[in-house]
Each structure stands twice: as C-alpha cells, then as structure tokens.
PDB file of N, CA and C in Angstrom:
ATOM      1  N   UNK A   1       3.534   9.289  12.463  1.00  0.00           N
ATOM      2  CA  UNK A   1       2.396   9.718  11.666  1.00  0.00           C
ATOM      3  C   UNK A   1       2.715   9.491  10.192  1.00  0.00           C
ATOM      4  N   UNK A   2       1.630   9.253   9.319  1.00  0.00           N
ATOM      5  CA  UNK A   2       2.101   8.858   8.091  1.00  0.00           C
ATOM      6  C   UNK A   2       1.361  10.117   7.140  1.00  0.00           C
ATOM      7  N   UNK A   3       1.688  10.477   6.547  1.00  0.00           N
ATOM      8  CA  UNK A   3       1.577  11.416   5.410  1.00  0.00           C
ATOM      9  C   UNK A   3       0.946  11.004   4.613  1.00  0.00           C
ATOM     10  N   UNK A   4       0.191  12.223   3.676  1.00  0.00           N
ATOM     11  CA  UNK A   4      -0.947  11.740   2.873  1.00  0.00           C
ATOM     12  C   UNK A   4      -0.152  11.098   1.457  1.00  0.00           C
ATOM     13  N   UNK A   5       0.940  11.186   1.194  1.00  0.00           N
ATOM     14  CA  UNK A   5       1.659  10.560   0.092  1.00  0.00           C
ATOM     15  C   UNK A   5       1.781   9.203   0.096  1.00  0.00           C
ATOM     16  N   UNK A   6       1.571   8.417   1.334  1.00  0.00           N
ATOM     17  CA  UNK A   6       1.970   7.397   1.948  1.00  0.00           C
ATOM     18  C   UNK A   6      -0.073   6.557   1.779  1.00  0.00           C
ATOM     19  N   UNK A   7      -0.454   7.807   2.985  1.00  0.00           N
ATOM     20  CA  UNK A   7      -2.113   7.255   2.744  1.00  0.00           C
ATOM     21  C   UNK A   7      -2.819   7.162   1.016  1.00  0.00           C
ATOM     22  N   UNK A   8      -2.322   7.723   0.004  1.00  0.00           N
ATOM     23  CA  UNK A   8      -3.033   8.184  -1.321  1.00  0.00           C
ATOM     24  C   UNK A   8      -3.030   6.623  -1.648  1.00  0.00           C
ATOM     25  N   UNK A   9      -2.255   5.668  -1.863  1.00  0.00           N
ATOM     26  CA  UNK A   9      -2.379   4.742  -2.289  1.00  0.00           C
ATOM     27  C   UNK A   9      -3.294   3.321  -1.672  1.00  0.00           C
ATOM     28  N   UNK A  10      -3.280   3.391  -0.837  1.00  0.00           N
ATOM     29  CA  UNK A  10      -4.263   2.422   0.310  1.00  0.00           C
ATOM     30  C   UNK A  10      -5.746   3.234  -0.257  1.00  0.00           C
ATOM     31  N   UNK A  11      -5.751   4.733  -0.138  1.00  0.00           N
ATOM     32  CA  UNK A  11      -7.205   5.103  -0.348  1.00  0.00           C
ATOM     33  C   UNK A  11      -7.616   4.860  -2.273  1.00  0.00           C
ATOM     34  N   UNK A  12      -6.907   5.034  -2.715  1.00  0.00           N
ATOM     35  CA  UNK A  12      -6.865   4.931  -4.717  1.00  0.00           C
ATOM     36  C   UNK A  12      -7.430   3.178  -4.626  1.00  0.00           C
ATOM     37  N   UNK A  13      -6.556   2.578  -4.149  1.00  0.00           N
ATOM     38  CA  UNK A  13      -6.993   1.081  -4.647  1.00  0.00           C
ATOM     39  C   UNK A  13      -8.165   0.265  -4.015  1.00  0.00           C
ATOM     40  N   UNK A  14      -8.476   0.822  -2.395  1.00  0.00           N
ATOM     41  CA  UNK A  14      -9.431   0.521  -2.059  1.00  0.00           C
ATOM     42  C   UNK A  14     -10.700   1.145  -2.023  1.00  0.00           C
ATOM     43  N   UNK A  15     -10.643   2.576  -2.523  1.00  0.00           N
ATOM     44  CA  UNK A  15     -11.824   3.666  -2.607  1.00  0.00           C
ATOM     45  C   UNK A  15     -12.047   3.769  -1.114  1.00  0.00           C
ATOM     46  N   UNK A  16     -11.178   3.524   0.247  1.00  0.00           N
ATOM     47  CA  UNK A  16     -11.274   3.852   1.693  1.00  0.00           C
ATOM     48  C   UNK A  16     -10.267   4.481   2.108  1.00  0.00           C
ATOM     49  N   UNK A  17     -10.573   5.080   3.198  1.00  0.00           N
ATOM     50  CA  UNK A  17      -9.523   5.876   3.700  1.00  0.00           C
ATOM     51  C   UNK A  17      -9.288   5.117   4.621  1.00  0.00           C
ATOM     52  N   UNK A  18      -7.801   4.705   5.405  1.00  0.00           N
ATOM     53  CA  UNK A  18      -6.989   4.137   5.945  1.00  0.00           C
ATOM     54  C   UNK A  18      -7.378   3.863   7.483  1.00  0.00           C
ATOM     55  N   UNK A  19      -7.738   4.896   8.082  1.00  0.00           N
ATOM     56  CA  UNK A  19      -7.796   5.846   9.452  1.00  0.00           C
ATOM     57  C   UNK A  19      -9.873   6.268   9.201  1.00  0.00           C
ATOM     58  N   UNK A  20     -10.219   5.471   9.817  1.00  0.00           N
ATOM     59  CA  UNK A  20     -11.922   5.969  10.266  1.00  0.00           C
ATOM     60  C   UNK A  20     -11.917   5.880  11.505  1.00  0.00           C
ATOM     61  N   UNK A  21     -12.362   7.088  12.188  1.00  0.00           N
ATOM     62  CA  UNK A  21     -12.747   7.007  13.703  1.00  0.00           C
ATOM     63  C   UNK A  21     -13.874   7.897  13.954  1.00  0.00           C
ATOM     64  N   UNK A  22     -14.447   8.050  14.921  1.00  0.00           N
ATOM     65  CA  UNK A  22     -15.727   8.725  15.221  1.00  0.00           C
ATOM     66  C   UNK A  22     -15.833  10.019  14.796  1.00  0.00           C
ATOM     67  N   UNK A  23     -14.540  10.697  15.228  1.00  0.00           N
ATOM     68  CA  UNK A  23     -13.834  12.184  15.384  1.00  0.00           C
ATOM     69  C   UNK A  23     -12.476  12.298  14.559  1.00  0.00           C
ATOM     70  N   UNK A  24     -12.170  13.971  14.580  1.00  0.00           N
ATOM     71  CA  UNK A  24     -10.474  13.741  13.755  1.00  0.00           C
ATOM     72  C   UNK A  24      -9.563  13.572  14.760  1.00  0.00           C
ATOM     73  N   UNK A  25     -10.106  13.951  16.303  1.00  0.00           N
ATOM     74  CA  UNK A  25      -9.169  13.315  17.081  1.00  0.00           C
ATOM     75  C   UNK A  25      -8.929  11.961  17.514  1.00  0.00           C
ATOM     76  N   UNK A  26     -10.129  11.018  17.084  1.00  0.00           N
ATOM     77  CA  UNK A  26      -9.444   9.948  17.064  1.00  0.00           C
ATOM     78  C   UNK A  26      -9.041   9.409  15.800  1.00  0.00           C
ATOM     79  N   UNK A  27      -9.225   9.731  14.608  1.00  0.00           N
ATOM     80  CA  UNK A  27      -8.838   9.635  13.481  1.00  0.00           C
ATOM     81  C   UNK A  27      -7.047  10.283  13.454  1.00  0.00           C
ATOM     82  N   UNK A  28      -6.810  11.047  13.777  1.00  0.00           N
ATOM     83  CA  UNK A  28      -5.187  11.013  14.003  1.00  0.00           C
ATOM     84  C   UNK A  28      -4.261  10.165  15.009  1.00  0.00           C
ATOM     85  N   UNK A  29      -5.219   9.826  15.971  1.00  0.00           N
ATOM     86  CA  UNK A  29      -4.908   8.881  16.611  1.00  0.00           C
ATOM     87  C   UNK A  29      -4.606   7.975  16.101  1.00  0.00           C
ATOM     88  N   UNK A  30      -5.346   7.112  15.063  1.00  0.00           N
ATOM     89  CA  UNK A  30      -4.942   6.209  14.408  1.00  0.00           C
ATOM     90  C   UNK A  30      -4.238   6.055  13.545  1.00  0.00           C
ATOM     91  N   UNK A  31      -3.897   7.262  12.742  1.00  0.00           N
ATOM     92  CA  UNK A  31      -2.511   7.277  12.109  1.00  0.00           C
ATOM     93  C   UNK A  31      -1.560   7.436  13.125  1.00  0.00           C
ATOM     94  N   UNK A  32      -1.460   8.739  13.823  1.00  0.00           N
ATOM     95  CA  UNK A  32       0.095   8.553  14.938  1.00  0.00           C
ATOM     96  C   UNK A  32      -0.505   7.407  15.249  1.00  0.00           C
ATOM     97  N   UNK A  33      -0.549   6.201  15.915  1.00  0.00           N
ATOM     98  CA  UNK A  33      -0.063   4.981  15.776  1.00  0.00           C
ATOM     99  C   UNK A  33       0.188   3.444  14.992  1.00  0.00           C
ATOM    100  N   UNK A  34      -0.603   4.672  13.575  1.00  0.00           N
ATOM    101  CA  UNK A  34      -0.279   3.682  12.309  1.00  0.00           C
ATOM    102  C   UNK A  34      -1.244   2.123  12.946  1.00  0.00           C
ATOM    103  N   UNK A  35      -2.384   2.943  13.179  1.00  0.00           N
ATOM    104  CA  UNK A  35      -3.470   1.493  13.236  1.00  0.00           C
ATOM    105  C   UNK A  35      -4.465   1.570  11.351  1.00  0.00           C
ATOM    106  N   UNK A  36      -4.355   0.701  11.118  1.00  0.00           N
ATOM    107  CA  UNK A  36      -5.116   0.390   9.655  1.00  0.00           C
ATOM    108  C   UNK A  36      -5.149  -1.058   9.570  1.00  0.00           C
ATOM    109  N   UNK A  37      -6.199  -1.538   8.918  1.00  0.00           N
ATOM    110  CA  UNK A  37      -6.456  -2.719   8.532  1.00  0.00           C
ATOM    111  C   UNK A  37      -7.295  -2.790   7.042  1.00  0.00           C
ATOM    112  N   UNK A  38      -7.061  -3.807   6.218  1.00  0.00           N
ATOM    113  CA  UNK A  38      -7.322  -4.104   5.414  1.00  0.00           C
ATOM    114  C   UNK A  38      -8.847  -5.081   5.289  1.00  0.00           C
ATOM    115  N   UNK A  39      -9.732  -4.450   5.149  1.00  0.00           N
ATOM    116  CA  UNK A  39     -11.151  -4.898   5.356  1.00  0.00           C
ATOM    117  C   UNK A  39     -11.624  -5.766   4.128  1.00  0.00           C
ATOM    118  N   UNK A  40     -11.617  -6.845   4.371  1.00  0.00           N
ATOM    119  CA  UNK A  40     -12.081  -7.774   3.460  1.00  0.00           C
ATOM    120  C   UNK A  40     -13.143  -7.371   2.248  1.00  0.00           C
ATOM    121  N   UNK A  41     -14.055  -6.436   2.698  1.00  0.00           N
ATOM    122  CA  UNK A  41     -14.968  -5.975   1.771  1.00  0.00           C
ATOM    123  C   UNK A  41     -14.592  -5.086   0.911  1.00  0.00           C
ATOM    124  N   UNK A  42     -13.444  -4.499   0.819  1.00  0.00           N
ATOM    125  CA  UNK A  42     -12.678  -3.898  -0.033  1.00  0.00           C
ATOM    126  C   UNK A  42     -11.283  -4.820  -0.390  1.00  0.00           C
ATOM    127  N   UNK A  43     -10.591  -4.994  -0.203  1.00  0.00           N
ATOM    128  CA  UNK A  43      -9.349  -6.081  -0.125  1.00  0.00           C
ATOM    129  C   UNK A  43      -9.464  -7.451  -0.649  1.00  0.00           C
ATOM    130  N   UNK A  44     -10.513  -7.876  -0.660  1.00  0.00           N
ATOM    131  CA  UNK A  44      -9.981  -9.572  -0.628  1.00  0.00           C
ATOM    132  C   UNK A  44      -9.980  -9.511  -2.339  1.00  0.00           C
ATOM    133  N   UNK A  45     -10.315  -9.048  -3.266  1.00  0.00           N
ATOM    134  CA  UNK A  45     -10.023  -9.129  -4.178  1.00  0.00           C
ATOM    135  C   UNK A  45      -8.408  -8.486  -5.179  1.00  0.00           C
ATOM    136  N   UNK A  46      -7.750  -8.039  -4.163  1.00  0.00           N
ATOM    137  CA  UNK A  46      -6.892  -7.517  -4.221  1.00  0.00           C
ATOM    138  C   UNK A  46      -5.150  -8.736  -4.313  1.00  0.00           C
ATOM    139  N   UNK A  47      -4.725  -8.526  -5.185  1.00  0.00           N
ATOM    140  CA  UNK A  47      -3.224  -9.629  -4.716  1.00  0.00           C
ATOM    141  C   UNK A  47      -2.562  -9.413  -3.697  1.00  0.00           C
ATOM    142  N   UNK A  48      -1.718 -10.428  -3.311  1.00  0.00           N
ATOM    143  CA  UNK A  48      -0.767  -9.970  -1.874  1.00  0.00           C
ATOM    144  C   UNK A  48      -0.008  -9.263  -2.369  1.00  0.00           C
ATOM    145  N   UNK A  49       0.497  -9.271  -3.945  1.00  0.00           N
ATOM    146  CA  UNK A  49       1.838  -8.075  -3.720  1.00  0.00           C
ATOM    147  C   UNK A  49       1.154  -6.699  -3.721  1.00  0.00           C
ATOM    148  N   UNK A  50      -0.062  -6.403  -4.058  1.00  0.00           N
ATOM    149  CA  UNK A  50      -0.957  -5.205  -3.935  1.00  0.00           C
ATOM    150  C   UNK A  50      -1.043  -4.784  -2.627  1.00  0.00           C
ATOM    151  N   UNK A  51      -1.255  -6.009  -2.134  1.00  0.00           N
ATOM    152  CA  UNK A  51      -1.192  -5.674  -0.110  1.00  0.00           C
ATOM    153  C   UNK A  51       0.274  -5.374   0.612  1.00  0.00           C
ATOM    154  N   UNK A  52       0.885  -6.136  -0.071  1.00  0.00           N
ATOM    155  CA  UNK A  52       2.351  -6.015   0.544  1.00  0.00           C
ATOM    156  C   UNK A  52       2.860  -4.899   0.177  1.00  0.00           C
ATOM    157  N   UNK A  53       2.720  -4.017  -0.926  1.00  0.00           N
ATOM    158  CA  UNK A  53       3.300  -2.951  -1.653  1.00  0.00           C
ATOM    159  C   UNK A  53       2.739  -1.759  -0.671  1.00  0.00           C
ATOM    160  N   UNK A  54       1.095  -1.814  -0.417  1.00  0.00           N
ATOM    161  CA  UNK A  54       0.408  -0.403   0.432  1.00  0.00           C
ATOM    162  C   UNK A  54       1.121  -0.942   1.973  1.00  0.00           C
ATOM    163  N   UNK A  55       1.276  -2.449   2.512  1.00  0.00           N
ATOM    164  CA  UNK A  55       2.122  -2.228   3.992  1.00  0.00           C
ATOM    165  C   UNK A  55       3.215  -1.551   4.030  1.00  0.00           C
ATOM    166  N   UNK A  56       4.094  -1.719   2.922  1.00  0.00           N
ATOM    167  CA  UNK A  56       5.442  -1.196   3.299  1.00  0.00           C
ATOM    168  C   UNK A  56       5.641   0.152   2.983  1.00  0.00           C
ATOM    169  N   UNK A  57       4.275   0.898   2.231  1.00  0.00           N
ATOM    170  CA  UNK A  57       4.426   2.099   2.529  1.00  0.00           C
ATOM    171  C   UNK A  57       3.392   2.836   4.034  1.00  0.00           C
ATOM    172  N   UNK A  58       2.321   2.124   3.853  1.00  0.00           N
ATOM    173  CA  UNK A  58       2.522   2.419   4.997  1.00  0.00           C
ATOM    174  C   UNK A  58       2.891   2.231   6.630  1.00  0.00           C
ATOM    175  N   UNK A  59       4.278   1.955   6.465  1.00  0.00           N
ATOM    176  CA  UNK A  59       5.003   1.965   7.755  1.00  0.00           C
ATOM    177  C   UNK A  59       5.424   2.858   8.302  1.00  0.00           C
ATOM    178  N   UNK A  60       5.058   2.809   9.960  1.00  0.00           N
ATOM    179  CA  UNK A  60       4.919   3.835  10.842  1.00  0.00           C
ATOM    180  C   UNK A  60       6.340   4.699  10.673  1.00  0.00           C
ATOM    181  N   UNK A  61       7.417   3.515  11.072  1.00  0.00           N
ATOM    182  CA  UNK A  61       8.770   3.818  10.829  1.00  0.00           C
ATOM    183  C   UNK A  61       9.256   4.193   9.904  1.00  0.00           C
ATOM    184  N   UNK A  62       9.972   5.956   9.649  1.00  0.00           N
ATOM    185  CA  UNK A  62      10.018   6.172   8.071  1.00  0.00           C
ATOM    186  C   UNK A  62      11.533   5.455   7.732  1.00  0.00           C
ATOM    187  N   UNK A  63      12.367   5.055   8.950  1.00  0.00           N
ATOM    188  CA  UNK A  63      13.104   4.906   8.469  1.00  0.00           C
ATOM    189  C   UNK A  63      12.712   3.030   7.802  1.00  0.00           C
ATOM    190  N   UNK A  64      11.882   2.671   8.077  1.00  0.00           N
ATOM    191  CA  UNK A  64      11.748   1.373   7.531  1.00  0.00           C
ATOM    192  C   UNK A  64      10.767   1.098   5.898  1.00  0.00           C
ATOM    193  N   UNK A  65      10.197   2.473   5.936  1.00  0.00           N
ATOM    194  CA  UNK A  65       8.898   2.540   5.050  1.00  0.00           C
ATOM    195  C   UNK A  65       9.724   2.900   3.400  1.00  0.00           C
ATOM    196  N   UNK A  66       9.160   2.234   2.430  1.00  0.00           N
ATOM    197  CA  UNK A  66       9.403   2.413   0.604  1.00  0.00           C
ATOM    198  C   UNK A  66       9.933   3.274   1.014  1.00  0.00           C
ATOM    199  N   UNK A  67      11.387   3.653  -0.369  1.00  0.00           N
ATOM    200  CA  UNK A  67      11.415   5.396  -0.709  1.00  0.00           C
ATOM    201  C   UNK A  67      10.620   5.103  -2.068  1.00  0.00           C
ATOM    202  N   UNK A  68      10.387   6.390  -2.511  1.00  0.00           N
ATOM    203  CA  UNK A  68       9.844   6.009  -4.068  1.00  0.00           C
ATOM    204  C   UNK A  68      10.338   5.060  -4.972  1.00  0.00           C
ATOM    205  N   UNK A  69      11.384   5.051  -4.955  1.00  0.00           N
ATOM    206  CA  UNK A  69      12.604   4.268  -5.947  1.00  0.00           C
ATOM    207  C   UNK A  69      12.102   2.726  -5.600  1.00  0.00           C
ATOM    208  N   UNK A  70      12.303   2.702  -3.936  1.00  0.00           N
ATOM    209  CA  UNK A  70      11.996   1.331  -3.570  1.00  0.00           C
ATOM    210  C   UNK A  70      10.436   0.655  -4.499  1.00  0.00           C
ATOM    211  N   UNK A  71       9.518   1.786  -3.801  1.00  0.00           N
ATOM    212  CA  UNK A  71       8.247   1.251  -4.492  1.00  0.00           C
ATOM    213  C   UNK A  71       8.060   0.848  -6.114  1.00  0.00           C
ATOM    214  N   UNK A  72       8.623   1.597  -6.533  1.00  0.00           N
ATOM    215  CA  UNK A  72       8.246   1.467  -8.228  1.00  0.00           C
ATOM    216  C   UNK A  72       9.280   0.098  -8.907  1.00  0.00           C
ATOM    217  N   UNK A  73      10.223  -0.101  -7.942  1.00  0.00           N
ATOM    218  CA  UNK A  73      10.070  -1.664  -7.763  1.00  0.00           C
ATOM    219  C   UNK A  73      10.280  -2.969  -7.354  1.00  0.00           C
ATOM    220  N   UNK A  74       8.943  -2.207  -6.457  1.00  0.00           N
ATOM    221  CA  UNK A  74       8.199  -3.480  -5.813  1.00  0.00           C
ATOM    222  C   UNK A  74       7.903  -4.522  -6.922  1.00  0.00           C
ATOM    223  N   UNK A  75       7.535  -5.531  -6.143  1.00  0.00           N
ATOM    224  CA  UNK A  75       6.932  -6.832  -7.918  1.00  0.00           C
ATOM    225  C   UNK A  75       5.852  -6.407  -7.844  1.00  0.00           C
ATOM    226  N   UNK A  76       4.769  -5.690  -7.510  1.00  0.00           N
ATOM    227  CA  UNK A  76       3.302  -5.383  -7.745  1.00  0.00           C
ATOM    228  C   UNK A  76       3.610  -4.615  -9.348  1.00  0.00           C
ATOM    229  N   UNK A  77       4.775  -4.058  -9.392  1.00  0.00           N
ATOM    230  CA  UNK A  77       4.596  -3.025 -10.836  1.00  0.00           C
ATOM    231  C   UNK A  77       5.135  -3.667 -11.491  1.00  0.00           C
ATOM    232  N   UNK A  78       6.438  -5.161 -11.529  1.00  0.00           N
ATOM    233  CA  UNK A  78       6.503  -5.729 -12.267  1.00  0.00           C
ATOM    234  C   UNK A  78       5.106  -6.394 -13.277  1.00  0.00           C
ATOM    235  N   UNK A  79       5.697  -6.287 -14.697  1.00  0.00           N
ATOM    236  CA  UNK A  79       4.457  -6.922 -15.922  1.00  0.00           C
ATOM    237  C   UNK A  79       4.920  -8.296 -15.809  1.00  0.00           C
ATOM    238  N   UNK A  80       3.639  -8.592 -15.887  1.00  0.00           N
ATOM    239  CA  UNK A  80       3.374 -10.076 -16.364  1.00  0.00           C
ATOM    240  C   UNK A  80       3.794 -10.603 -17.612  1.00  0.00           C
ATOM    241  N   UNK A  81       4.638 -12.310 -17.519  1.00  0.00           N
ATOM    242  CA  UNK A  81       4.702 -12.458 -19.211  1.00  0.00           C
ATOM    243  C   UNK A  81       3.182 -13.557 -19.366  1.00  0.00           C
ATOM    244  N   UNK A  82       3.939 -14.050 -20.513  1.00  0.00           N
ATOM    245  CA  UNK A  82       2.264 -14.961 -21.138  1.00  0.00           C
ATOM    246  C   UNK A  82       1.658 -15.927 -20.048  1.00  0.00           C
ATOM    247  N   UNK A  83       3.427 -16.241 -19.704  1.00  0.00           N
ATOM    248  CA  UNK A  83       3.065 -17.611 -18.360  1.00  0.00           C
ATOM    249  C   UNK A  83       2.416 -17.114 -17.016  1.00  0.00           C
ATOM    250  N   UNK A  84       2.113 -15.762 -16.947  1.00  0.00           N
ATOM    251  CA  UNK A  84       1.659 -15.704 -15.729  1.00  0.00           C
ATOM    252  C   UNK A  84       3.114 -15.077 -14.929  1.00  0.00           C
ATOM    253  N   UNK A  85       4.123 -15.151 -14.978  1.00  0.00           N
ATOM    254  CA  UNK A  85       5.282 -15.032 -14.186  1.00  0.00           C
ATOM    255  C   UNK A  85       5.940 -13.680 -13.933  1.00  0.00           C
ATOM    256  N   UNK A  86       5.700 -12.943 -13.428  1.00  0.00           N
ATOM    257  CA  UNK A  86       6.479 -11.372 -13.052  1.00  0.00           C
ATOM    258  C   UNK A  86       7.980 -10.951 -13.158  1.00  0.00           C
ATOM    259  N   UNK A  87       8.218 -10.432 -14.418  1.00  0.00           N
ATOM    260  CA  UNK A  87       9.577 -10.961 -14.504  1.00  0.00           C
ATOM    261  C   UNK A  87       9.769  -9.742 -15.304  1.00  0.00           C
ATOM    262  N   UNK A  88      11.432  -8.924 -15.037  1.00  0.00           N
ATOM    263  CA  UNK A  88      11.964  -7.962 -15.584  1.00  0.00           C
ATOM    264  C   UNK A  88      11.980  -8.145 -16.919  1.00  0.00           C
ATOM    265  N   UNK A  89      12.117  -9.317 -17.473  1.00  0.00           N
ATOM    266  CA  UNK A  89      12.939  -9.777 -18.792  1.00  0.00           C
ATOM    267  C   UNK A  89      11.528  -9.482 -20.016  1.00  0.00           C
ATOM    268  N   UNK A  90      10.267  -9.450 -19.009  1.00  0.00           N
ATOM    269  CA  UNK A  90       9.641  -9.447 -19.805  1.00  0.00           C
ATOM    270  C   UNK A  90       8.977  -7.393 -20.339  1.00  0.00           C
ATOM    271  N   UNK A  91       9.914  -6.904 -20.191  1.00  0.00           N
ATOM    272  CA  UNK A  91      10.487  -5.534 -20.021  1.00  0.00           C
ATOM    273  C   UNK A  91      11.026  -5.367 -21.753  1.00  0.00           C
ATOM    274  N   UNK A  92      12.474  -5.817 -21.583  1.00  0.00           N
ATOM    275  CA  UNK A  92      13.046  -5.979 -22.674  1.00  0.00           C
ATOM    276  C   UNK A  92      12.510  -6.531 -24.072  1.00  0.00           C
ATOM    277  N   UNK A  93      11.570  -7.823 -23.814  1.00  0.00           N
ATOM    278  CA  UNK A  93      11.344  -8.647 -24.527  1.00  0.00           C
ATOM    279  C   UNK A  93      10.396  -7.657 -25.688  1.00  0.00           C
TER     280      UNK A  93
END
C-alpha cells in the first residue's frame, strides 16, 4: 500500500488522484496493488523525468521506492543551464 506522502505528488502535478474506483473498497484495492496509470489527458504534457520521478515514488515496494534524499535528487529538480542541459554545475555557477 502506498501512503499519502508517496500519493501527494502524482495528485499536485496532475490535479488527479492516483487510485479512482467505483467504491473505497475498490479504490484501496488499487493502491494495495499499486495499480495507477498516467492518463494522457493529464500527463502528456508533462516531461519523462516528471514521470519517472512520481514512478519511483510511487513504488509498491518500499524497499525499492525514493527515500526523500533520493528524490530531491532526482534530475527532475535538477536546474536547467542556458543550453537546455540539467546539470549540478549550474548550481554553483
């Protein structure tokens, strides 16, 4: 089951909640088995590291899923320099 610390970010960037089902019993259903999909009508405007950043938190497996530390950095929070390029250096600079 994934925790709402885990769900807050999938629901913030897409304005959806993760888990829709008829009922809350099948709506937990779909978290305990960590069913979610990324619906084009919200998503496709979104980058892959934006997508890749909400998969790896939300993974079913906690032992496989972000710790915080991990997430903050991910390259989704890396800044951009002038060239377009995601890069620490441009931190310092």
């Amino acid at each position: 089951m994934i925790g709402l610390k885990f769900i807050h970010p999938f629901h913030r960037i897409s304005g959806r909640s993760p888990f829709v089902g008829a009922d809350r019993s099948a709506v937990l259903k779909l978290n305990k088995n960590c069913e979610y999909s990324f619906k084009p009508k919200y998503w496709d405007t979104k980058t892959q590291n934006c997508k890749d950043l909400v998969k790896k938190l939300m993974e079913g497996d906690p032992t496989k899923r972000l710790t915080g530390k991990e997430a903050l950095e991910h390259k989704w929070f890396l800044p951009v320099n002038n060239n377009g390029v995601q890069s620490l250096k441009t931190l310092t600079r």
